[in-house]
Protein backbone atom coordinates (compact mmCIF):
# COMPACT_ATOMS: atom_id res chain seq x y z
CA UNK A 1 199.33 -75.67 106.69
CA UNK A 2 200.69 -77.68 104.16
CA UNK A 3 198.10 -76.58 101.80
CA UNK A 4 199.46 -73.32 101.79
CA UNK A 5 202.56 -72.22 99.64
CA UNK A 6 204.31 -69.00 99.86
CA UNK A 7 206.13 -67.41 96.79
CA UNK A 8 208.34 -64.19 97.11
CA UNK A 9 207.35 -61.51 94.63
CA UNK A 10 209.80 -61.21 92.00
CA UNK A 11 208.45 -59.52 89.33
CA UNK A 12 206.16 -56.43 88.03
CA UNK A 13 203.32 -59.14 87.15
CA UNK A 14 203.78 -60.62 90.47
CA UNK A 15 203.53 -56.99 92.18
CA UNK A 16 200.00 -56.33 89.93
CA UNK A 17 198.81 -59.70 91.67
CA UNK A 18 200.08 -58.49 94.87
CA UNK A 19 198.25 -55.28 94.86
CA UNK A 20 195.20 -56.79 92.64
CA UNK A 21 194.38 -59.27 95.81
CA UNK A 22 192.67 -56.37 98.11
CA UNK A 23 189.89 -56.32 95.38
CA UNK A 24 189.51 -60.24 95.70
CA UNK A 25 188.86 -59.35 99.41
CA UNK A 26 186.97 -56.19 99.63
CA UNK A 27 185.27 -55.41 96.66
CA UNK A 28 182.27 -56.53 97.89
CA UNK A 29 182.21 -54.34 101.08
CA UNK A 30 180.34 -51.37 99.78
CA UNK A 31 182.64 -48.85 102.12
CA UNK A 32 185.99 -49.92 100.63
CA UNK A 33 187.48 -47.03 98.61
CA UNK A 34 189.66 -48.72 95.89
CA UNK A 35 193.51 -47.46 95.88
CA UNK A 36 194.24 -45.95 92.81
CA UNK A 37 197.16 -49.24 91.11
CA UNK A 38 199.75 -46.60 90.18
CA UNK A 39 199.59 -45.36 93.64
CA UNK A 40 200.42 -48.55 95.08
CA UNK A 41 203.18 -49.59 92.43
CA UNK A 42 204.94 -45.80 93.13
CA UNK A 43 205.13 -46.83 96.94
CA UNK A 44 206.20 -50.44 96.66
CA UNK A 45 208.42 -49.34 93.92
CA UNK A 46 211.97 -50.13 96.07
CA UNK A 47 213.93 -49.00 92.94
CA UNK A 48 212.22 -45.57 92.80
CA UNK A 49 210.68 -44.77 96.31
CA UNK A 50 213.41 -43.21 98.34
CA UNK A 51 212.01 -45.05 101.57
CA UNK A 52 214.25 -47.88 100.42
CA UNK A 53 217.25 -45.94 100.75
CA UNK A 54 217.57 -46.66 104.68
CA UNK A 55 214.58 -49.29 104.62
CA UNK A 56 214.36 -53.33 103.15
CA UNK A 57 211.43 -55.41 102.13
CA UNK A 58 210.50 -58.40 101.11
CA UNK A 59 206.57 -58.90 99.60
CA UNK A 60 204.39 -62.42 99.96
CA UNK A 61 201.77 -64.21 98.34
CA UNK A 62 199.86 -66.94 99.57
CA UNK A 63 198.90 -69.79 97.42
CA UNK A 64 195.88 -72.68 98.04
CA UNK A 65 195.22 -74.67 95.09
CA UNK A 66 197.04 -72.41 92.62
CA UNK A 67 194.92 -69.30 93.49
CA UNK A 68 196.16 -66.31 95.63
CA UNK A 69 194.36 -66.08 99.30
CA UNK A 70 196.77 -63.37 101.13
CA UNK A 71 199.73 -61.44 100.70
CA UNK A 72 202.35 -59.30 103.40
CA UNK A 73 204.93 -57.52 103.19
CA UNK A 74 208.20 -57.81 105.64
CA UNK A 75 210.09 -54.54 106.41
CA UNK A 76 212.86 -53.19 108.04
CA UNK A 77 213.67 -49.05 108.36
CA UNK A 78 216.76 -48.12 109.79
CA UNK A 79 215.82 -44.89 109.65
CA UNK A 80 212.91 -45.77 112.64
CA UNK A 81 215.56 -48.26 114.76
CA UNK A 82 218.09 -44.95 114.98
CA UNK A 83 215.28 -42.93 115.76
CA UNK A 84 212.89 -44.46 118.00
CA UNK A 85 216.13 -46.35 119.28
CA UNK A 86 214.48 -50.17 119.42
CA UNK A 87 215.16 -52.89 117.04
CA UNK A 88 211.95 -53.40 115.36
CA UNK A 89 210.81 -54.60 111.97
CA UNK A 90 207.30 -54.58 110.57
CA UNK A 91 204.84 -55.72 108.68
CA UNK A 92 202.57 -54.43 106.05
CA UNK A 93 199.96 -54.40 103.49
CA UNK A 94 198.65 -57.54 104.83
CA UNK A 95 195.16 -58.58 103.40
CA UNK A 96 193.84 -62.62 103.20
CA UNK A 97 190.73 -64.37 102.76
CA UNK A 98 188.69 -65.12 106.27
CA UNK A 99 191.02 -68.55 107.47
CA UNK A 100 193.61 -68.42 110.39
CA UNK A 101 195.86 -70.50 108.51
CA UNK A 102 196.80 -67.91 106.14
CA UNK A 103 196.99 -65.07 108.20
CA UNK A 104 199.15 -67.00 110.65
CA UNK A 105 201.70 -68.33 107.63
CA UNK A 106 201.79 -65.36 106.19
CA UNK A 107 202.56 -63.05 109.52
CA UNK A 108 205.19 -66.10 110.12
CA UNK A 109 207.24 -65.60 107.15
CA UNK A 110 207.19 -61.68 107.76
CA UNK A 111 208.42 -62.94 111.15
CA UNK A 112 211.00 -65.40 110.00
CA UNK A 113 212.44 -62.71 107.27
CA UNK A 114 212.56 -60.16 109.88
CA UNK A 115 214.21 -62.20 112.18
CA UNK A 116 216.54 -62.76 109.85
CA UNK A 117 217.70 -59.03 109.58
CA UNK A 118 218.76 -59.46 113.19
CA UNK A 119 215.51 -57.80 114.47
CA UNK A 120 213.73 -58.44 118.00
CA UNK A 121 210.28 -57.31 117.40
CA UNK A 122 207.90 -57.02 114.59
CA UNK A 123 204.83 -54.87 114.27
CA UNK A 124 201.95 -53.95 112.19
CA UNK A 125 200.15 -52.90 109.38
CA UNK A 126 202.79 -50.41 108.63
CA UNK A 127 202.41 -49.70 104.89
CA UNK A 128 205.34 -48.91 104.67
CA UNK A 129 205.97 -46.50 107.04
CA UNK A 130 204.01 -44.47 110.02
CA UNK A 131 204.76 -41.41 107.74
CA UNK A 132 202.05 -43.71 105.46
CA UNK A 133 198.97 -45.24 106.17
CA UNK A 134 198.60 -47.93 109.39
CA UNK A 135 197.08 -50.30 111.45
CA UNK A 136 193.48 -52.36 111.06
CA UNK A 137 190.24 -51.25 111.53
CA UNK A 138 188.82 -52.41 114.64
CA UNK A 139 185.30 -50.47 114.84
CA UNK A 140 183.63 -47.72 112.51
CA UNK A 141 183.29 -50.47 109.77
CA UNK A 142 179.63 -48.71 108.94
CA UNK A 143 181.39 -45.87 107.02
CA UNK A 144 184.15 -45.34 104.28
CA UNK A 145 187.37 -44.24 104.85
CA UNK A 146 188.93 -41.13 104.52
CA UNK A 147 191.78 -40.84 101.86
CA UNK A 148 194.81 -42.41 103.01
CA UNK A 149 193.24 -43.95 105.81
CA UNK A 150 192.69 -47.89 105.75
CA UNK A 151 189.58 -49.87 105.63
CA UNK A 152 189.60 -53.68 106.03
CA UNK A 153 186.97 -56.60 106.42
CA UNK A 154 185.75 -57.20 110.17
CA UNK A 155 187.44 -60.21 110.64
CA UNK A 156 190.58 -59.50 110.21
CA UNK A 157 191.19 -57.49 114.18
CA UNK A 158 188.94 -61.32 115.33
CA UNK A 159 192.07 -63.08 113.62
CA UNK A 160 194.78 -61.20 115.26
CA UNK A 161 193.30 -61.59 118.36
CA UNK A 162 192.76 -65.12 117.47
CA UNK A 163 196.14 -65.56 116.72
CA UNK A 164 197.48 -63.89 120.28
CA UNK A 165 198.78 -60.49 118.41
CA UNK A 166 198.67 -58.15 121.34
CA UNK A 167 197.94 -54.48 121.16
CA UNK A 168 200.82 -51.68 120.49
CA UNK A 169 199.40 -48.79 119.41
CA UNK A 170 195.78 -47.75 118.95
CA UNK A 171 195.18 -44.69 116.79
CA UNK A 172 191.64 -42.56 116.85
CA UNK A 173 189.96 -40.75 114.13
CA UNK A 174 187.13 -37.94 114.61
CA UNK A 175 184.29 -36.72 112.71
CA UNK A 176 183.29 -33.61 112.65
CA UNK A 177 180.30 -31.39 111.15
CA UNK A 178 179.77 -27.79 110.66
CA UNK A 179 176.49 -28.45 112.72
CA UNK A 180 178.49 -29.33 115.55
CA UNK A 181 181.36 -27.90 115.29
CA UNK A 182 182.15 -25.97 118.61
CA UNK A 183 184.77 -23.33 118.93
CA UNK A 184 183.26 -21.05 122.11
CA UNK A 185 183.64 -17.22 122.49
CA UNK A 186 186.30 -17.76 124.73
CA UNK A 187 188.39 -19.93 122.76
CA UNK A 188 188.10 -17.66 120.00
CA UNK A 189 189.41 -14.52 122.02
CA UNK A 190 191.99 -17.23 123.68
CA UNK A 191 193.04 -17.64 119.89
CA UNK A 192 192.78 -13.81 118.75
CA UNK A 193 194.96 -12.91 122.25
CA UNK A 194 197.19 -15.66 121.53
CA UNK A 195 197.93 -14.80 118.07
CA UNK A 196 197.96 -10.94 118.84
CA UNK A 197 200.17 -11.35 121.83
CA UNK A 198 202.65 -13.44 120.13
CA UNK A 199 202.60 -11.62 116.77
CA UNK A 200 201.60 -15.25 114.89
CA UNK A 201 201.18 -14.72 111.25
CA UNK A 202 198.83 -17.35 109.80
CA UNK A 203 199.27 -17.76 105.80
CA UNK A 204 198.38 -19.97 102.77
CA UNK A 205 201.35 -21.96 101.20
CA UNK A 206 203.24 -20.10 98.79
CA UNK A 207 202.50 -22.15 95.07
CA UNK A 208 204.47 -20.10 93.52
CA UNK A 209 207.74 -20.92 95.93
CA UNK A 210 207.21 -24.28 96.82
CA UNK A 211 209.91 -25.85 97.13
CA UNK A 212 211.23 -23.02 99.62
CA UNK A 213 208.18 -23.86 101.27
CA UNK A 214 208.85 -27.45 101.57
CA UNK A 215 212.12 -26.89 103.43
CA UNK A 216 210.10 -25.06 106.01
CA UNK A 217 207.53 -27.32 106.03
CA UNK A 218 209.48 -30.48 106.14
CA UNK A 219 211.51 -28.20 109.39
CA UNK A 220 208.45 -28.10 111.50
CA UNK A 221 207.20 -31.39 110.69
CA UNK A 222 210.66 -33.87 111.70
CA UNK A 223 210.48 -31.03 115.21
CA UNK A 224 206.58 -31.04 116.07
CA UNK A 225 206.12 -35.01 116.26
CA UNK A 226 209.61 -35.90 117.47
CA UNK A 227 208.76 -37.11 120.50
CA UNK A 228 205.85 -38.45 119.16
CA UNK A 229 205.23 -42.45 119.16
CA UNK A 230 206.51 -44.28 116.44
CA UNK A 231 207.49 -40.97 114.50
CA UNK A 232 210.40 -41.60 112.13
CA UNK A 233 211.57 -38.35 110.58
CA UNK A 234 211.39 -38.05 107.00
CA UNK A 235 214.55 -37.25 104.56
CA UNK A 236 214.71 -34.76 102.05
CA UNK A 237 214.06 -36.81 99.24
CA UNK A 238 211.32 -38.74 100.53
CA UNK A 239 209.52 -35.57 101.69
CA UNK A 240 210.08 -34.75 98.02
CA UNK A 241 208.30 -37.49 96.64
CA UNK A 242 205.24 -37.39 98.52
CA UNK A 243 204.88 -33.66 97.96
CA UNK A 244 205.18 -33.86 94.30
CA UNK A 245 202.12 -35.75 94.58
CA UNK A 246 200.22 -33.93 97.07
CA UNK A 247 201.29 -30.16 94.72
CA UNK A 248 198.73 -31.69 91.98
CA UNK A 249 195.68 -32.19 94.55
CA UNK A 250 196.04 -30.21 97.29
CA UNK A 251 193.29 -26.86 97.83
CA UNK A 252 196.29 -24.03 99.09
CA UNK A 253 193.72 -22.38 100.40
CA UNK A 254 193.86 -24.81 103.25
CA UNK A 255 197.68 -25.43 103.34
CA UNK A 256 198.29 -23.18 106.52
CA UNK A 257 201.64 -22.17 107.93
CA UNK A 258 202.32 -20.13 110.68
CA UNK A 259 205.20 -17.84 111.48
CA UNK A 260 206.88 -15.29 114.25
CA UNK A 261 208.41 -12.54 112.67
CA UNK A 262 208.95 -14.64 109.71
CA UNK A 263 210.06 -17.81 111.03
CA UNK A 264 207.98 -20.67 110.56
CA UNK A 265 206.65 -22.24 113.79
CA UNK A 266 203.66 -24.42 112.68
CA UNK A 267 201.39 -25.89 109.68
CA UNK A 268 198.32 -27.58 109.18
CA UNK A 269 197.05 -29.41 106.07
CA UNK A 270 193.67 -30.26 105.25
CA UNK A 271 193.21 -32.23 101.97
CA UNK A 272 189.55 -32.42 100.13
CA UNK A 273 188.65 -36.33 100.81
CA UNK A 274 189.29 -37.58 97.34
CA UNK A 275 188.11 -40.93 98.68
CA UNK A 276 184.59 -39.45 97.68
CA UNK A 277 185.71 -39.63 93.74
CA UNK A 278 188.12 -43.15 94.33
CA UNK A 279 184.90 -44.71 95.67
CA UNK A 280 183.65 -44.17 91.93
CA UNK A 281 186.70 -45.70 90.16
CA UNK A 282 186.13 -49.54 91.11
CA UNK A 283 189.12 -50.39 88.99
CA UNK A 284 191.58 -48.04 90.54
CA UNK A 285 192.82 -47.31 87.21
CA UNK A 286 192.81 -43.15 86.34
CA UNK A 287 193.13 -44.32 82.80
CA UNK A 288 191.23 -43.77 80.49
CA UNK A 289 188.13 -43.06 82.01
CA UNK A 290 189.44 -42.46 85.85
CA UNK A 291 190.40 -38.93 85.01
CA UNK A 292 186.80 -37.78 83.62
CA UNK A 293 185.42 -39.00 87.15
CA UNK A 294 188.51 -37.25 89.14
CA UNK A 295 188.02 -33.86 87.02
CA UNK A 296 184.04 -34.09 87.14
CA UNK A 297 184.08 -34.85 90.84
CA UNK A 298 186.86 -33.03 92.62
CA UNK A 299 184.74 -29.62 92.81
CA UNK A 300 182.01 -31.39 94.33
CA UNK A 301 183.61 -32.75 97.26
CA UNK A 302 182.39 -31.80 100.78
CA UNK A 303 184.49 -32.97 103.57
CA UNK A 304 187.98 -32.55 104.25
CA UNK A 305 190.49 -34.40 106.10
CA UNK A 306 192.97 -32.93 108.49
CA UNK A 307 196.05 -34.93 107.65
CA UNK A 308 198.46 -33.05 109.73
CA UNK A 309 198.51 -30.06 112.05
CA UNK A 310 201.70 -29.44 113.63
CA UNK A 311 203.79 -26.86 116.41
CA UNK A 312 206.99 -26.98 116.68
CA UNK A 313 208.03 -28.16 120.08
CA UNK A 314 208.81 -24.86 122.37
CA UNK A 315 205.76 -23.50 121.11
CA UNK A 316 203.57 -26.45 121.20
CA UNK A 317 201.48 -25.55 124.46
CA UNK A 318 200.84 -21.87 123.15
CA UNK A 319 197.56 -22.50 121.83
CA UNK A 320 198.83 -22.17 118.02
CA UNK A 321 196.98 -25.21 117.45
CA UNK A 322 193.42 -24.19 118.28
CA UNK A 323 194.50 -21.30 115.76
CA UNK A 324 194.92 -23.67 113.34
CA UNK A 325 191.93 -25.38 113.82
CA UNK A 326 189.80 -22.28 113.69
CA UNK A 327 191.42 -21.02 110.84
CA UNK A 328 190.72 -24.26 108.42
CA UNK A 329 187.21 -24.38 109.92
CA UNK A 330 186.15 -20.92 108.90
CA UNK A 331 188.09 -21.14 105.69
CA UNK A 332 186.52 -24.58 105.06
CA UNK A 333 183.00 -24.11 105.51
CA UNK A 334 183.66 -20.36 102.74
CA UNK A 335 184.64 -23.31 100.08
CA UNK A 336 181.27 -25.55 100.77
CA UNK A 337 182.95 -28.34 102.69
CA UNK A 338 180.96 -29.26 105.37
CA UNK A 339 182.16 -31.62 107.73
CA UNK A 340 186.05 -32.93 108.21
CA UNK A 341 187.94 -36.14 109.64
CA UNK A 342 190.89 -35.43 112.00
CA UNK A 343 193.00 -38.24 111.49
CA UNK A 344 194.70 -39.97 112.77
CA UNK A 345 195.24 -39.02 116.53
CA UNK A 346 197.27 -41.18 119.45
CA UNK A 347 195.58 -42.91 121.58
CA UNK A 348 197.52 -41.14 124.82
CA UNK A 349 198.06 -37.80 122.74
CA UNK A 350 195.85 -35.97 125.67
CA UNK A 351 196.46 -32.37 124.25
CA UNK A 352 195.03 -33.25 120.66
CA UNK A 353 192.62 -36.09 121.75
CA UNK A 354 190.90 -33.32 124.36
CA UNK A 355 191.10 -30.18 121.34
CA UNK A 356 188.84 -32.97 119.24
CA UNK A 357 186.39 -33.14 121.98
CA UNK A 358 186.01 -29.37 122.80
CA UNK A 359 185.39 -28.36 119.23
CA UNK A 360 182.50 -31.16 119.05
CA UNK A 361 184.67 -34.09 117.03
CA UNK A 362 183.05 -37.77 117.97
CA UNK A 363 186.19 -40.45 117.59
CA UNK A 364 184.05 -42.70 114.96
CA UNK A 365 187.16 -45.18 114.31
CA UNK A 366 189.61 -46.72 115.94
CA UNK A 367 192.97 -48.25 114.21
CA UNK A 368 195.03 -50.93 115.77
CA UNK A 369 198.81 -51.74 115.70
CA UNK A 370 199.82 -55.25 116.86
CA UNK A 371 203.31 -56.64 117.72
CA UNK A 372 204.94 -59.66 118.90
CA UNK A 373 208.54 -60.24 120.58
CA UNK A 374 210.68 -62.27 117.98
């Protein structure tokens, strides 16, 4: 491997490299959706992303011959070690050309740095977070991603295996069309009885008092998936930062929560897959021409993607999700989306995995976590 160098990122012209390198790798796959650059720089931004108030890293770039063939990132998040109770670090963002030597240098000096943090495990792609986007592609190349779900060359799963990186975690995701979309007469009086019986109130966000809304959202969301694999709760200020974001491009139409006599027990979000409009901006800059495509395009996107639909946990067998479900359908197909992705679902989450095959989803991807002992 002595052909190989590694240099630590240490600068904002290193980090532009760093992010820059996923184009030298996919931009020739016509299904890779471009992440928008400022996107990128806000997350691995450690001075301004509140992630790296109870989480480390440490970003790579691999050098042959003076020219960049991979990169990684090496993380640590107390925040998921108090939580999930393990002693885990991870790795992230990993992308390199189509050679075992890289992949294997690179995931060894996330390893050694790691490691050195007095960790026993590491795992990955975790970019940065599971509250963020995860794992490789490992079938479903034949069709873009959804927005803020990953996309990667076919080779890189071969690699890992290559490279004895067992399986952790694998993570589904479902595609569904209003042709074949299934919700039977009796799960729809299931869902009216339900809601009837137990007095469930099913609303739109509240624009006009979000951040009131935020506190019960960010409530039901650290509750529902508690229990869930790999869920690390998210603080205040990090739930902060990615809603601030999400306020300028989410349809509140299809921002659902649900309460019982005014206390909120569930939500669901459904965003409008911007990756139809990204897929247009090869340069993944908004500026100056990004925006004309983004405000030109955004009314004519037709698929959504259910990002998150959660119950809190007492109530979580009460059928409040099907509600849910049915609700976004009905008030999806009235704003001329036609077809969704349900993403991304455990692999040994039977409730959800089984509610995606009665309603007519087909699991069209599959996303892979891999981990070694240190």
């Amino acid at each position: 491997m002595s052909d190989i160098s590694i240099k630590v990122v240490e600068n904002k012209n290193d980090l532009k490299q760093f992010i820059k390198f996923a184009w030298k790798v996919n931009s020739a796959d016509p299904n890779w959706v471009p992440p928008l650059i400022s996107d990128r720089l806000k997350v691995l931004n450690k001075q301004k992303n509140p992630f790296f108030k109870h989480a480390e890293a440490e970003y790579y770039l691999a050098y042959r011959d003076g020219e960049i063939v991979g990169r990684i990132a090496a993380i640590t998040n107390q925040m998921h070690n108090d939580f999930q109770k393990d002693n885990a670090g991870f790795f992230g963002f990993l992308e390199g050309i189509d050679d075992p030597k890289v992949f294997e240098l690179l995931l060894d000096t996330a390893k050694k740095w790691v490691k050195g943090k007095g960790k026993d495990f590491i795992m990955g792609p975790i970019n940065p977070s599971t509250n963020d986007e995860i794992g490789f592609l490992i079938d479903g190349f034949d069709r873009p991603p959804y927005f803020m779900m990953t996309h990667n060359p076919p080779y890189y799963p071969k690699l890992m295996d290559q490279l004895n990186y067992p399986k952790v975690k694998d993570v589904y995701a479902y595609y569904i069309h209003q042709d074949t979309f299934v919700f039977s007469d009796k799960l729809r009086r299931v869902a009216q009885v339900t809601q009837k019986k137990m007095g469930i109130d099913i609303r739109t966000v509240r624009m006009n008092e979000f951040e009131a809304e935020l506190e019960k959202v960010r409530y039901i969301y650290n509750n529902a998936w508690a229990k869930n694999w790999g869920f690390v709760p998210m603080t205040p200020e990090e739930f902060d930062f990615l809603a601030n974001d999400f306020k300028k491009i989410i349809d509140p139409d299809l921002v659902l929560i649900a309460e019982i006599k005014g206390k909120p027990v569930g939500f669901s979000l459904a965003l409008p897959d911007y990756n139809q409009i990204f897929a247009k901006i090869p340069s993944g800059r908004l500026l100056p021409f990004g925006w004309i495509k983004f405000l030109t395009g955004k009314n004519k996107i037709n698929s959504l993607r259910v990002i998150t639909l959660g119950v809190i946990q007492e109530l979580q067998h009460t059928g409040i999700g099907g509600i849910f479900y049915l609700e976004t359908f009905e008030r999806g197909t009235k704003k001329g989306y036609n077809s969704a992705e349900m993403s991304w679902i455990l692999e040994d989450n039977e409730m959800m995995v089984k509610s995606a095959n009665l309603m007519g989803g087909k699991p069209y991807k599959t996303y892979r976590i891999y981990g070694v002992p240190l």
